[in-house]
Protein backbone atom coordinates (compact mmCIF):
# COMPACT_ATOMS: atom_id res chain seq x y z
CA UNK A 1 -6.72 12.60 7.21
CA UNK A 2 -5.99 10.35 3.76
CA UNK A 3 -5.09 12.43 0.89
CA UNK A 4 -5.93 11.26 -2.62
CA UNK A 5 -2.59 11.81 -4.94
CA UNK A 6 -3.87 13.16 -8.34
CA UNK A 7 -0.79 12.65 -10.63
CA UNK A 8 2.76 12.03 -10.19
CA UNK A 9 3.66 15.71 -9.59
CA UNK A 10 1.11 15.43 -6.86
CA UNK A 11 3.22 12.54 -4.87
CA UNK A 12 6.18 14.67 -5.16
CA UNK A 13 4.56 17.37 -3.52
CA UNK A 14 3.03 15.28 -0.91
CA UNK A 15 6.36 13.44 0.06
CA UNK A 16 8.32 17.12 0.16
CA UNK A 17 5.69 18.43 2.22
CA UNK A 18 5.98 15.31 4.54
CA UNK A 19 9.66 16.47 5.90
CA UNK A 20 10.75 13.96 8.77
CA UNK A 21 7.13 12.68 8.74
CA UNK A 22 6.32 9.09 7.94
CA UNK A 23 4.43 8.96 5.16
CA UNK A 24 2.50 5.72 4.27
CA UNK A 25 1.27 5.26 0.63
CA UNK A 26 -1.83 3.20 0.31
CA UNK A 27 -2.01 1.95 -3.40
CA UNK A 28 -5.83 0.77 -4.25
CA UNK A 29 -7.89 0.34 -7.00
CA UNK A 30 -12.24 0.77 -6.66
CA UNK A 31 -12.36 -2.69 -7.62
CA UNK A 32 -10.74 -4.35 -4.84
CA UNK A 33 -12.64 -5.71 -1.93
CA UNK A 34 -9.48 -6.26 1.03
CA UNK A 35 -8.85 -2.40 -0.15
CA UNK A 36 -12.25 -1.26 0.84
CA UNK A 37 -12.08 -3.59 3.88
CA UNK A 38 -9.19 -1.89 5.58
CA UNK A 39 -9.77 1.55 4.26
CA UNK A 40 -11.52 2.82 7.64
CA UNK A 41 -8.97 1.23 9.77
CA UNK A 42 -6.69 3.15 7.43
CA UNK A 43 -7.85 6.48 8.35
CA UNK A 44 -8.31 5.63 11.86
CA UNK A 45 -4.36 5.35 11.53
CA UNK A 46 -4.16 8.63 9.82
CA UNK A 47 -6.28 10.63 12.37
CA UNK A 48 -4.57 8.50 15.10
CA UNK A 49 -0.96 9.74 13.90
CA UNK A 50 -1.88 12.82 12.11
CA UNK A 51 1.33 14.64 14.13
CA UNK A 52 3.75 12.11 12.81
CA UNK A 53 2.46 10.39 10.04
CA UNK A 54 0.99 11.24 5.97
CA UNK A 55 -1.53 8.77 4.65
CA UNK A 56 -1.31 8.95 0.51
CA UNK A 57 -3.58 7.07 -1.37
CA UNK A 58 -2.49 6.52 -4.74
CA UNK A 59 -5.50 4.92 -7.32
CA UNK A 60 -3.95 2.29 -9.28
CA UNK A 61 -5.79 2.44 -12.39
CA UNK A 62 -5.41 6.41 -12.39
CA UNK A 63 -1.24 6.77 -11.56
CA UNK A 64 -0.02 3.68 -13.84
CA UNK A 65 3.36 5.45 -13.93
CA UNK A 66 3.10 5.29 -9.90
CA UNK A 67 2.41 2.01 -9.64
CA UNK A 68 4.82 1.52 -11.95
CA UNK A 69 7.87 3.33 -10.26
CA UNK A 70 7.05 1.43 -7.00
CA UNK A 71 6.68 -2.34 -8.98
CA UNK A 72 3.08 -2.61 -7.62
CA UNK A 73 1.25 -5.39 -8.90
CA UNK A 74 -1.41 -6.38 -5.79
CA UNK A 75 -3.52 -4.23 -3.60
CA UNK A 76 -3.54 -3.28 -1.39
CA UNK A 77 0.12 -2.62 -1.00
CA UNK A 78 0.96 -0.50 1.57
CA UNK A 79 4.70 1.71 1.37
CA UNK A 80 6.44 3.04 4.30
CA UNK A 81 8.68 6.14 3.45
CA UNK A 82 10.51 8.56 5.65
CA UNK A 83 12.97 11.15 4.83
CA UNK A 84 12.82 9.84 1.35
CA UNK A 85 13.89 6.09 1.84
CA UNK A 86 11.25 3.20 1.80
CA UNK A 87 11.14 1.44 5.20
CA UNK A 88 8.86 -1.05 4.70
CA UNK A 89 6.57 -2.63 2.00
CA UNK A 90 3.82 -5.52 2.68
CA UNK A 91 0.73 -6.68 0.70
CA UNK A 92 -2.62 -7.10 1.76
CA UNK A 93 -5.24 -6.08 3.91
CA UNK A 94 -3.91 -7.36 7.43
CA UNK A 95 -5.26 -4.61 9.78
CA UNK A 96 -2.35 -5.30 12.52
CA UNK A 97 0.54 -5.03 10.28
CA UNK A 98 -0.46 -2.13 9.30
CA UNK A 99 -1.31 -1.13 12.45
CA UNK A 100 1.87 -2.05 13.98
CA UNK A 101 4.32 -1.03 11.13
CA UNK A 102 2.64 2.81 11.45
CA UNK A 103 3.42 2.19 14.91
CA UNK A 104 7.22 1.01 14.42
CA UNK A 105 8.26 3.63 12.31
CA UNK A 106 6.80 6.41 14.16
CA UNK A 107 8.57 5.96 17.19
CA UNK A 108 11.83 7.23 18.03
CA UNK A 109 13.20 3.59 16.88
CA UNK A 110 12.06 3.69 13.39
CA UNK A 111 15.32 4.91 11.91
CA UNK A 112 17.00 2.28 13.71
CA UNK A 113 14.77 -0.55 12.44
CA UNK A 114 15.03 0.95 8.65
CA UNK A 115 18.63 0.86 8.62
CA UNK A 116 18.12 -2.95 9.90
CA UNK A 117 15.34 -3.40 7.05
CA UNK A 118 17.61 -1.63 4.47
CA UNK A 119 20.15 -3.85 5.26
CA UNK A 120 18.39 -7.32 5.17
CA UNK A 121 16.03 -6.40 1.78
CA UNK A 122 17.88 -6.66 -1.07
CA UNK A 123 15.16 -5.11 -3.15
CA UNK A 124 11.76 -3.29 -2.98
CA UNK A 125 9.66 -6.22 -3.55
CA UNK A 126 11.21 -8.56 -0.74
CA UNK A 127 9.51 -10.13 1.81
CA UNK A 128 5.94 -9.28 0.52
CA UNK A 129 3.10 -11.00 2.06
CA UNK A 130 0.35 -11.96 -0.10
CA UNK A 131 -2.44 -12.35 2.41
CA UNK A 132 -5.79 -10.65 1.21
CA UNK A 133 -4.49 -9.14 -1.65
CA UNK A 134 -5.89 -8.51 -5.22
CA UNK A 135 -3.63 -8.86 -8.69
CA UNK A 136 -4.53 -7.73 -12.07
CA UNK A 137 -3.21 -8.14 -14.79
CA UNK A 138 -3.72 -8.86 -19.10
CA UNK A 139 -4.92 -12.83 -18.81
CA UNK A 140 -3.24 -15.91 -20.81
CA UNK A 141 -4.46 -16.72 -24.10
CA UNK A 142 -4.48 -18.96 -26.61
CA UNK A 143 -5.46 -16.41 -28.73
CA UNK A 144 -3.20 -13.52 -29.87
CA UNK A 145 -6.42 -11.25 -30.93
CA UNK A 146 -7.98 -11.75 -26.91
CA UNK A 147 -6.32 -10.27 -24.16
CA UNK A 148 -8.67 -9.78 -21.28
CA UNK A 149 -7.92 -8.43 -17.68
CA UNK A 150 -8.05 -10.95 -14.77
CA UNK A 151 -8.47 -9.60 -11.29
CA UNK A 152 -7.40 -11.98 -8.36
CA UNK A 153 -8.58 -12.18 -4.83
CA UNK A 154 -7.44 -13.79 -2.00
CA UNK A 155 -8.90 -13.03 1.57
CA UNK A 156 -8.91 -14.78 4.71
CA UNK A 157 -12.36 -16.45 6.05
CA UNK A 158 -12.38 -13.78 8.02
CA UNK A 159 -12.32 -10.83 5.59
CA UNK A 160 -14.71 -13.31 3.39
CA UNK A 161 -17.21 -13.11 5.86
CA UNK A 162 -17.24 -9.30 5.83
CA UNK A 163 -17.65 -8.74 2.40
CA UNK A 164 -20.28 -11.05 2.43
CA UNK A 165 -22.03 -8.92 4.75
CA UNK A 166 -21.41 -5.89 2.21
């Protein structure tokens, strides 16, 4: 099952409840077409590895302060956490990766591989992939009175195709 974080407090909660558990934040905004793309595939994760896995989903345009903390700026971005240390962070709606990073770090070798991940990323945002991804964001303007919001898309042929079909 995906659970919908409310508020900050919320995620707290969530990620205490969790334990030992992987937890895997999805942040998304209603807007975004890769987001609502991989969202089944997302809960087929989540029902797959309900015994050793959480499955947040954390609105972006409802939990700036979220977003915020975790320097999110595409969606979807997907953040691996386990006993309270981020494993992992990509961008975009690639259906393997996520596929295989739930699969990584719920193994037995996932601690293994974070220590290796921790060790190679210098920061939170390193390594991000930008493959079907959407930004936002307040636009450029010549004009200091104007300040519009620009949302970005980028998606394979692939995912274009889908959506098309939508």
């Amino acid at each position: 099952m995906v659970y919908l974080v409310r508020n900050k407090d919320d995620l707290d909660q969530q990620l205490a409840l969790a334990e030992d558990k992987l937890v895997v934040i999805d942040f998304y905004a209603n807007w975004c077409g890769p987001c609502k793309i991989i969202a089944p595939k997302l809960e087929e994760l989540a029902q797959q590895y309900s015994d050793r896995a959480v499955v947040l989903k954390v609105n972006v345009d409802d939990n700036e302060d979220i977003t915020v903390e975790y320097n999110v700026t595409s969606m979807p971005t997907f953040v691996f956490i386990k006993g309270g240390e981020v494993l992992e962070l990509f961008v975009g709606g690639n259906s393997d990766k996520l596929a295989k990073s739930m699969e990584k770090f719920v193994g037995d070798v996932a601690e293994a591989d974070a220590a290796e991940h921790r060790r190679s990323s210098s920061h939170l945002g390193a390594g991000l992939e930008s493959e079907d991804a959407c930004s936002a964001g307040p636009s450029a303007s010549s004009s200091d009175s104007v300040n519009e919001d620009v949302v970005i898309c980028e998606l394979s042929e692939h995912d274009q195709e889908a959506v098309l079909e939508h």
